[in-house]
PDB file of N, CA and C in Angstrom:
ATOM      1  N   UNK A   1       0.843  -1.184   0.000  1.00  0.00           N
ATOM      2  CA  UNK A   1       0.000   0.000   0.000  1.00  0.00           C
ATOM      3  C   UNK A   1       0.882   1.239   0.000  1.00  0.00           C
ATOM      4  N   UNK A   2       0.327   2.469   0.053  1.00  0.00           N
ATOM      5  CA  UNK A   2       0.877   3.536  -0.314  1.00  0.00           C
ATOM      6  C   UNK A   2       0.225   4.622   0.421  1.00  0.00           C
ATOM      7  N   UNK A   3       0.994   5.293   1.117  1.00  0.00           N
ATOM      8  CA  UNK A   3       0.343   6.491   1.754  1.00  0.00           C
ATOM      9  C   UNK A   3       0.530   7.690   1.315  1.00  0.00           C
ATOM     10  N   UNK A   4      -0.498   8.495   1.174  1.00  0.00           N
ATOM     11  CA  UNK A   4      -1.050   9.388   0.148  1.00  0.00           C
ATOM     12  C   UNK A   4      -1.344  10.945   0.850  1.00  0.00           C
ATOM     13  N   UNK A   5      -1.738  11.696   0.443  1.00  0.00           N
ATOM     14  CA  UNK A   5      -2.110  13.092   0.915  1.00  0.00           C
ATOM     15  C   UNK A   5      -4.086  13.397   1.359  1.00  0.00           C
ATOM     16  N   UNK A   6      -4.041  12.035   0.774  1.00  0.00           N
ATOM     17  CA  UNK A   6      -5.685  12.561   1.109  1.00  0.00           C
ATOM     18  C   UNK A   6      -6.695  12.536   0.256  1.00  0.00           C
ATOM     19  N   UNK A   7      -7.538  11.898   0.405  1.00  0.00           N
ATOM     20  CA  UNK A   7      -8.942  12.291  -0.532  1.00  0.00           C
ATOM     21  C   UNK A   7      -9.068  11.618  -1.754  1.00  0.00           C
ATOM     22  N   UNK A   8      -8.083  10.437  -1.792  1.00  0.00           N
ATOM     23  CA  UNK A   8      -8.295   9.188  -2.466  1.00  0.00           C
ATOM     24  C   UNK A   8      -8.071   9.541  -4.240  1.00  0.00           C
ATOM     25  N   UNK A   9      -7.814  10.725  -4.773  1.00  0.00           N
ATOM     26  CA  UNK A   9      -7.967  11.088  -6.123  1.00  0.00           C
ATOM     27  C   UNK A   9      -7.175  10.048  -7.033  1.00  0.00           C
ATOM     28  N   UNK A  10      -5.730   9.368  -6.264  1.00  0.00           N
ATOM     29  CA  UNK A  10      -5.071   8.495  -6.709  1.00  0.00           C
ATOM     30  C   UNK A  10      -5.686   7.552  -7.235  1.00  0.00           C
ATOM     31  N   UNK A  11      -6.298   7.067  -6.545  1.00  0.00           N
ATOM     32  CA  UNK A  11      -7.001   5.809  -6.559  1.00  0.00           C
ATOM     33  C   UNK A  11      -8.162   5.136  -7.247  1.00  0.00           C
ATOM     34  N   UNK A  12      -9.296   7.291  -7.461  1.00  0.00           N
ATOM     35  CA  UNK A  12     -10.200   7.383  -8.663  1.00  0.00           C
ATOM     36  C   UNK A  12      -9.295   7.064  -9.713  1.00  0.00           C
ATOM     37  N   UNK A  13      -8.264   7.769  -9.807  1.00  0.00           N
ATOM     38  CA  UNK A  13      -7.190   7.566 -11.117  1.00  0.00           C
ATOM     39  C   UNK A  13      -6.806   6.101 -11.672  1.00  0.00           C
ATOM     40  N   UNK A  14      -6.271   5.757 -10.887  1.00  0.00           N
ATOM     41  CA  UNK A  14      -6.080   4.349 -10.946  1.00  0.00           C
ATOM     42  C   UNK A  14      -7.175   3.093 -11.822  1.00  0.00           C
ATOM     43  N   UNK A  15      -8.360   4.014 -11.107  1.00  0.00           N
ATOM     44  CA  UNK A  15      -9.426   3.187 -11.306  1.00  0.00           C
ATOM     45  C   UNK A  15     -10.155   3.369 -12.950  1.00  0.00           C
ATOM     46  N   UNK A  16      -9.671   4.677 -13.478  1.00  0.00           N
ATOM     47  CA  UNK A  16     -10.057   4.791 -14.845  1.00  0.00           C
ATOM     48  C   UNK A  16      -9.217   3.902 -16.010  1.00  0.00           C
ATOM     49  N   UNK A  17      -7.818   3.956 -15.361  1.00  0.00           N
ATOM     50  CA  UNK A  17      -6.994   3.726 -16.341  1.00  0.00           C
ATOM     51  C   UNK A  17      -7.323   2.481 -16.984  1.00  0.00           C
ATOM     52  N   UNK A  18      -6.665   1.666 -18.547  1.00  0.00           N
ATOM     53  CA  UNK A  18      -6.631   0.815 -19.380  1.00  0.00           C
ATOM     54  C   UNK A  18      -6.291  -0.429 -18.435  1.00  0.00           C
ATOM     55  N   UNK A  19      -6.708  -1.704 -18.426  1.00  0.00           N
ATOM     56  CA  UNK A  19      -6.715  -2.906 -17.901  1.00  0.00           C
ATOM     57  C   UNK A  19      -4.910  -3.071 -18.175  1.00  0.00           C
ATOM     58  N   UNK A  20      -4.585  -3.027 -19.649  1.00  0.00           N
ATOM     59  CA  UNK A  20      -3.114  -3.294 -19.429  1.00  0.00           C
ATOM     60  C   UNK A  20      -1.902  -2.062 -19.166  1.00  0.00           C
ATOM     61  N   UNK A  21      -2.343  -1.211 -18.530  1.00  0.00           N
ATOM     62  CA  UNK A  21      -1.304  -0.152 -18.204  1.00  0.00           C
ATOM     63  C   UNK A  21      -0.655  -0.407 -17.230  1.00  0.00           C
ATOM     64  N   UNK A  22       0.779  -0.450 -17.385  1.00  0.00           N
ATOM     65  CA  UNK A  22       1.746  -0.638 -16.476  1.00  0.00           C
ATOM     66  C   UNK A  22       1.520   0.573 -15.284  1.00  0.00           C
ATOM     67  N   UNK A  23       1.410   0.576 -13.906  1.00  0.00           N
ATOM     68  CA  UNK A  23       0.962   0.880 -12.677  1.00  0.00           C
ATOM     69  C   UNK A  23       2.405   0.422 -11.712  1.00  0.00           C
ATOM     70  N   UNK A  24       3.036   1.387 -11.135  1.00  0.00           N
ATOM     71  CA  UNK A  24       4.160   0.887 -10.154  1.00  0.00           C
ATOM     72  C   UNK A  24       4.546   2.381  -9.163  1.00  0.00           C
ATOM     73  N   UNK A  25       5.188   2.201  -8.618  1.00  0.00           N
ATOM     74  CA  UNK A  25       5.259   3.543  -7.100  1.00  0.00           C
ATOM     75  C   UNK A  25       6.841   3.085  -7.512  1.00  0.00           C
ATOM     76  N   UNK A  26       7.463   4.353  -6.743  1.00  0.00           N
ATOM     77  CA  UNK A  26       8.602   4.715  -6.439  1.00  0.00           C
ATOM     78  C   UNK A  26       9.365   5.229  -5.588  1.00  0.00           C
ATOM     79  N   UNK A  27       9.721   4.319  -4.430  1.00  0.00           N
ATOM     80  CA  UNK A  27      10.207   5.115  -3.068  1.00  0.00           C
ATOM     81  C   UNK A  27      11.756   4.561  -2.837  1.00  0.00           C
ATOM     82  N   UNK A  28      12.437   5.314  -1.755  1.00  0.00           N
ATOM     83  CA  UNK A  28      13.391   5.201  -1.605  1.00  0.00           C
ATOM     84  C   UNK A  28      12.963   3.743  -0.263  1.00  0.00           C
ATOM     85  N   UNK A  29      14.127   2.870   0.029  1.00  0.00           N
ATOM     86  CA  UNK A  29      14.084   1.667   0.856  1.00  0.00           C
ATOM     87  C   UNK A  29      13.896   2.111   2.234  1.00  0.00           C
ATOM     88  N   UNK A  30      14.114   3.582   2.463  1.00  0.00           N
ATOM     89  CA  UNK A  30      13.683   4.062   4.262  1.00  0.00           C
ATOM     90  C   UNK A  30      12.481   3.699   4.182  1.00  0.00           C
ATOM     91  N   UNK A  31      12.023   4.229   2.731  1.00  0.00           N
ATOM     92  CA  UNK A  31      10.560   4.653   3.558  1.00  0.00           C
ATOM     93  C   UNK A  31       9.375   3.501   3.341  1.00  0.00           C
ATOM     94  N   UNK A  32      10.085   2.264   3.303  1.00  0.00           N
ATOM     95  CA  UNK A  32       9.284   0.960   3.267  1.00  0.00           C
ATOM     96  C   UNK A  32       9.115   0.670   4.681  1.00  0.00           C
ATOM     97  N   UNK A  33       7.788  -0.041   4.641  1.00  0.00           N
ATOM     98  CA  UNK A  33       6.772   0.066   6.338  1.00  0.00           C
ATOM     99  C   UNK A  33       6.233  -1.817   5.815  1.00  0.00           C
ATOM    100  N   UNK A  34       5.781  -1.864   7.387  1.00  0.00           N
ATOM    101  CA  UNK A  34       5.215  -3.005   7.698  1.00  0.00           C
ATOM    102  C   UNK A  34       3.485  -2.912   6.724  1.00  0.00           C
ATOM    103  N   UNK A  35       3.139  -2.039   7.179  1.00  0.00           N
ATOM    104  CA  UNK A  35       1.547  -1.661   6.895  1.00  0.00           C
ATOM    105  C   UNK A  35       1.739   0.033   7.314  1.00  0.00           C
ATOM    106  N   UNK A  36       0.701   0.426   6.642  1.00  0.00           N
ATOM    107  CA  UNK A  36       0.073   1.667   6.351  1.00  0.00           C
ATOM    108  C   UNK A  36      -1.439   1.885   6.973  1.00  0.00           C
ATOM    109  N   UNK A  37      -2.025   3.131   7.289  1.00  0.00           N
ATOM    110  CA  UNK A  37      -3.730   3.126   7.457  1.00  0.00           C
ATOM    111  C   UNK A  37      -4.328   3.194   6.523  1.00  0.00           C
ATOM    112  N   UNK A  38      -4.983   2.365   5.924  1.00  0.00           N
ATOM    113  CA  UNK A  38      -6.034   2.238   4.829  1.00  0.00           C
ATOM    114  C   UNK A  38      -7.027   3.050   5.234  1.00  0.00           C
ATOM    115  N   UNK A  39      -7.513   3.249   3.996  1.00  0.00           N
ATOM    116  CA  UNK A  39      -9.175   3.258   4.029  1.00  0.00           C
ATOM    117  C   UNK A  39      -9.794   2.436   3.015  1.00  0.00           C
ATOM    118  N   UNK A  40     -11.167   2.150   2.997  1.00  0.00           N
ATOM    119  CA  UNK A  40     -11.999   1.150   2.191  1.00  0.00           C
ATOM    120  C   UNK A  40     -11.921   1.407   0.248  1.00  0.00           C
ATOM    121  N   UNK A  41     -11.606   2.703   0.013  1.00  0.00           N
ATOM    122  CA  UNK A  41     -11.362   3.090  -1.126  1.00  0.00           C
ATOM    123  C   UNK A  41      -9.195   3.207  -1.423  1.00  0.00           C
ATOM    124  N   UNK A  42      -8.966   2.808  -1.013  1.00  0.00           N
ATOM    125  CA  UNK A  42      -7.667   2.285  -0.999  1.00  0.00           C
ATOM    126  C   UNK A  42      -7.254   1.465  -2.035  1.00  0.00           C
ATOM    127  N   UNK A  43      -6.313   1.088  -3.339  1.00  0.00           N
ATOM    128  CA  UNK A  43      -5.847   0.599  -3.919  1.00  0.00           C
ATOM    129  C   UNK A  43      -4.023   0.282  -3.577  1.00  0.00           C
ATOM    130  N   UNK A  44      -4.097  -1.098  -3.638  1.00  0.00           N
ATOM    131  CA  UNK A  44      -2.174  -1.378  -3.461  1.00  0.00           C
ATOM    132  C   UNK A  44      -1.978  -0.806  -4.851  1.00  0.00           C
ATOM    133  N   UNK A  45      -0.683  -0.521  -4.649  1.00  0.00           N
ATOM    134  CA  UNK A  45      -0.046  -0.551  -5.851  1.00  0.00           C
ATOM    135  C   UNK A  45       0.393  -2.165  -6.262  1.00  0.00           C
ATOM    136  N   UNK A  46       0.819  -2.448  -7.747  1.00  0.00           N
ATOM    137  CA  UNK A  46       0.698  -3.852  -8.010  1.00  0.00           C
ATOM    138  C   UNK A  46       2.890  -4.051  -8.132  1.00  0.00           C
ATOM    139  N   UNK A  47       3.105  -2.687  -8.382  1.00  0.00           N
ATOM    140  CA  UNK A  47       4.769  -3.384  -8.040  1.00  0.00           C
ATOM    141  C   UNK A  47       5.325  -1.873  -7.572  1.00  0.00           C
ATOM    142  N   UNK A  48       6.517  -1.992  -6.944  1.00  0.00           N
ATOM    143  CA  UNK A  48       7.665  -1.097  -6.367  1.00  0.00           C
ATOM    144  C   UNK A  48       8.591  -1.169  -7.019  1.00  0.00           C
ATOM    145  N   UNK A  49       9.589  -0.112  -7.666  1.00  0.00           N
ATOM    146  CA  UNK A  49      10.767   0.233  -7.232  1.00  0.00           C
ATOM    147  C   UNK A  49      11.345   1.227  -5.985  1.00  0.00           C
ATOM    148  N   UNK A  50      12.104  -0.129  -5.745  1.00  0.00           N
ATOM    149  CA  UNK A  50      12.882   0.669  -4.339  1.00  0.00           C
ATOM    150  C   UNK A  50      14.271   1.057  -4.503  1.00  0.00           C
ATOM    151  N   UNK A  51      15.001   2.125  -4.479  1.00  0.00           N
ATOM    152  CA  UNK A  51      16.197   2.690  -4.706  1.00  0.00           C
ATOM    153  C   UNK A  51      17.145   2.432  -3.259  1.00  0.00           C
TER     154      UNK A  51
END
């Protein structure tokens, strides 16, 4: 999962895009966590690069 600024717009986004569009996040290895606070409109991301 991925923690965000708020108000889920990511996630509308996410939700429009093409079935085969490549989808991935990009963080540095600090800032990898056990778990995050969800909410019910929440999407994982489907892969990471971690630097």
């Amino acid at each position: 999962m991925r923690l965000g600024y708020g108000g889920g717009n990511y996630d509308r986004f996410l939700r429009e895009l093409r079935s085969d569009a490549v989808v991935c996040g990009i963080a540095f290895q600090e800032q990898e966590v056990e778990a995050v606070p969800t909410e019910p409109h929440d999407l994982a991301l489907p892969k990471i690069i971690v630097a």
